[in-house]
Protein backbone atom coordinates (compact mmCIF):
# COMPACT_ATOMS: atom_id res chain seq x y z
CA UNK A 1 150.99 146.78 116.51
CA UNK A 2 147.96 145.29 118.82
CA UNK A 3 145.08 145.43 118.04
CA UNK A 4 142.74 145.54 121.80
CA UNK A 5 139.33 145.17 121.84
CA UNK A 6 137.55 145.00 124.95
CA UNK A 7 136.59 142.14 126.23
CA UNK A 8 132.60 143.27 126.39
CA UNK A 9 132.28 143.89 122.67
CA UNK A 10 132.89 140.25 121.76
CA UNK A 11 130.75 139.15 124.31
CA UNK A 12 127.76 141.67 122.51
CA UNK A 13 129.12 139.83 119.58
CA UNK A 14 128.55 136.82 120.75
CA UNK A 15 125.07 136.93 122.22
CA UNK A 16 123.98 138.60 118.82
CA UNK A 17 125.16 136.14 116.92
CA UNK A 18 123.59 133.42 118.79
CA UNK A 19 119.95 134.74 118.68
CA UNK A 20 119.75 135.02 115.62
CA UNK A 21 117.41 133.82 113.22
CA UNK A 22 117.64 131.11 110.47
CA UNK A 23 116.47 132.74 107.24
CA UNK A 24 113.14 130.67 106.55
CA UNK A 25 113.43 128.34 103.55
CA UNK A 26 110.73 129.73 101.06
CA UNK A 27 108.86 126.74 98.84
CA UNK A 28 111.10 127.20 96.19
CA UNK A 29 114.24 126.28 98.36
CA UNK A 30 112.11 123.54 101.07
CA UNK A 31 112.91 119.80 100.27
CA UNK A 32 109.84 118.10 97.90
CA UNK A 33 107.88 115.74 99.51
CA UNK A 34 106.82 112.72 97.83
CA UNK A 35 102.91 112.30 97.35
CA UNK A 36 101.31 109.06 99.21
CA UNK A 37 100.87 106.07 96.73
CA UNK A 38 97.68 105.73 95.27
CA UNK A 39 95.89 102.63 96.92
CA UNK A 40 93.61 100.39 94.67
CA UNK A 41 90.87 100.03 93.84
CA UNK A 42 88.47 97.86 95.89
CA UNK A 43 87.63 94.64 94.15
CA UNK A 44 84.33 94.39 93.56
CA UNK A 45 82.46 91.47 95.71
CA UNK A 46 80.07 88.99 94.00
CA UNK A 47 76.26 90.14 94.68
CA UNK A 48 74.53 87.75 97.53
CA UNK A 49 78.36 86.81 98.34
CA UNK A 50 78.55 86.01 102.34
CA UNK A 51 80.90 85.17 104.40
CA UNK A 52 79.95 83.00 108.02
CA UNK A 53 80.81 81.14 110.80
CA UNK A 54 80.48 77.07 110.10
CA UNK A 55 81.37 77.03 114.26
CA UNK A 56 81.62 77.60 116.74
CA UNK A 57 78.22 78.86 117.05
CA UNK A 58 77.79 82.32 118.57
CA UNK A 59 76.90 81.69 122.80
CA UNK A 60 79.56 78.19 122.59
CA UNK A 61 81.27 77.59 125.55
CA UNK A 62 84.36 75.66 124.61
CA UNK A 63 88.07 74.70 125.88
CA UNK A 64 91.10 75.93 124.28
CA UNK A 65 92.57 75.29 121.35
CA UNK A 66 89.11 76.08 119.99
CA UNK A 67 88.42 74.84 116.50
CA UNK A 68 87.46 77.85 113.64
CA UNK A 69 85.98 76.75 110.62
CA UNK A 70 84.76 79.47 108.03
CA UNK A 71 82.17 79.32 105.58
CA UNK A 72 81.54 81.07 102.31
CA UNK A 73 78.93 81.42 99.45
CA UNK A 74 79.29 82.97 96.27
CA UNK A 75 82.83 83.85 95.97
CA UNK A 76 85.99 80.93 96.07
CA UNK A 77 88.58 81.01 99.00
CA UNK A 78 92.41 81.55 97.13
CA UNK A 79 95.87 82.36 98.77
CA UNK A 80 96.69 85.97 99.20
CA UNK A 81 98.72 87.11 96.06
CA UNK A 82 96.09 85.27 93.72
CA UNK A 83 94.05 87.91 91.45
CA UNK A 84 90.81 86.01 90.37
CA UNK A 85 87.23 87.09 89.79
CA UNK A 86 84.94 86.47 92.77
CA UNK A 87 87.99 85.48 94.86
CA UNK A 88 89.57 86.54 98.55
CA UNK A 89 91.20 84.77 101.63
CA UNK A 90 89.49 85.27 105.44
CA UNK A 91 90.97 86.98 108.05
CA UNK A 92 89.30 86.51 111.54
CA UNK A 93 89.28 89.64 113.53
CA UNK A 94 88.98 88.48 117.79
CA UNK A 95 88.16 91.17 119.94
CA UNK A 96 88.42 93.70 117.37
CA UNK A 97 86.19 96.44 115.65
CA UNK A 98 86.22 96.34 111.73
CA UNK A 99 89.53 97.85 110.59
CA UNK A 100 88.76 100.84 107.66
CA UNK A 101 87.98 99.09 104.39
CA UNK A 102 89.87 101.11 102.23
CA UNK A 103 93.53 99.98 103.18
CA UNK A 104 94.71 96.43 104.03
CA UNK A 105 93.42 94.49 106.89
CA UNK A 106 95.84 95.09 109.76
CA UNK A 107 98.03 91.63 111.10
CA UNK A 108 98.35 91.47 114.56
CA UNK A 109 96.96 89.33 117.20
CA UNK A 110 93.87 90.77 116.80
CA UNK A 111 93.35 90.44 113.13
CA UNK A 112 94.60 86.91 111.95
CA UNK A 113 95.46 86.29 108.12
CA UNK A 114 95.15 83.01 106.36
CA UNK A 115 96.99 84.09 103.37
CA UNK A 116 97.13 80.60 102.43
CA UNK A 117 93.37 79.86 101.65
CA UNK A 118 93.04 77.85 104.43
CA UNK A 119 88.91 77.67 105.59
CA UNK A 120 89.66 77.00 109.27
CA UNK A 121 91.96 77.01 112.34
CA UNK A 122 92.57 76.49 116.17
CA UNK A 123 93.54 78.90 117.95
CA UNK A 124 94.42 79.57 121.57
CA UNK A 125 92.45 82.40 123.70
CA UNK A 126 92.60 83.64 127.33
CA UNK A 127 89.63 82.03 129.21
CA UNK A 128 86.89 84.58 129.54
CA UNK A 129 84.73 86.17 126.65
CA UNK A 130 85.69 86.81 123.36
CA UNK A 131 84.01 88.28 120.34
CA UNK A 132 85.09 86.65 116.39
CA UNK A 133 83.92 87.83 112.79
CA UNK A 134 85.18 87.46 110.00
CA UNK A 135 86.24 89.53 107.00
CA UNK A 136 86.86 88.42 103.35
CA UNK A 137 90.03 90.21 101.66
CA UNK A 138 91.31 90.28 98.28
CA UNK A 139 94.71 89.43 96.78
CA UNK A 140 95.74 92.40 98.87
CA UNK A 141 94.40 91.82 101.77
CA UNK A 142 91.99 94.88 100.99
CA UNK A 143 88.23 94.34 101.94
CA UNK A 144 85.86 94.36 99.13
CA UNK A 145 83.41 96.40 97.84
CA UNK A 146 81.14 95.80 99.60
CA UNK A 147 82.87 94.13 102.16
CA UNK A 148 81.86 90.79 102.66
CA UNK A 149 81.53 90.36 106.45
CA UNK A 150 80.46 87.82 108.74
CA UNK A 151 77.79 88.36 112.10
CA UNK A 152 79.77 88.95 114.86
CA UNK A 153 79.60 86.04 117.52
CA UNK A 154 80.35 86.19 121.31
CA UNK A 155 82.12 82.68 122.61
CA UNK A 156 83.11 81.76 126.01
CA UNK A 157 86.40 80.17 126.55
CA UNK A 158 86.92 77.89 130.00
């Protein structure tokens, strides 16, 4: 015996079946999400601590590679990684606004690191005018509380 069905119904069939729905997954059945990780706490900074600019002096007019050193009071310069009292590393932000202070300082060309306790550098900008500060971080490269930040200074590169 055969069994005919016309051709139409399976195509209702069809189109039915296609449109429709998922059944929505309720909050019992929906995958868990993990919570963000907990960031830590900002180390405290040592009162009258200060981070500045040994040179080049803000309005210098200098020629590439131009020479960075940084100076700091109250507080000792360590490599990134090292958890001491009163301690941090600088990172030199060029052509940047302060990153947010509660997570760690951003690496890119923009915000250099010197994880390894260095207290100056040369570095290499586009001739025109460019803005430096500088910005202590701790062993995690987290600003401090409060954040010990240099003045900005505005140089001019030939």
């Amino acid at each position: 015996m055969t069994i005919r069905i016309p051709l139409a119904l399976i195509s209702l069939g069809l189109l039915a079946a296609c449109g429709a729905k998922e059944p929505e997954q309720t909050a019992a059945e929906a995958p868990a999400t993990e919570p963000a990780p907990a960031l830590p706490d900002r180390t405290p900074a040592a009162e009258g601590a200060a981070v500045f600019f040994i040179s080049p002096a803000d309005g210098d007019t200098l020629s590439n590679p131009v020479k960075v050193v940084f100076g700091i009071e109250g507080m000792t310069v360590v490599p990134a990684g090292t958890h001491a009292p009163d301690s941090g590393h600088h990172h030199l932000l060029i052509d940047s606004d302060l990153p947010d202070f509660g997570f760690p300082i951003p690496k890119d060309s923009h915000h250099i690191h010197f994880g390894d306790g260095s207290t100056e550098t040369e570095i290499t900008l586009e001739p025109g005018q460019h803005t430096l500060q500088m910005l202590l971080g701790d062993h995690l490269h987290i600003p401090h509380d409060p954040p010990l930040i240099s003045e900005s200074i505005t140089i001019q590169v030939e």
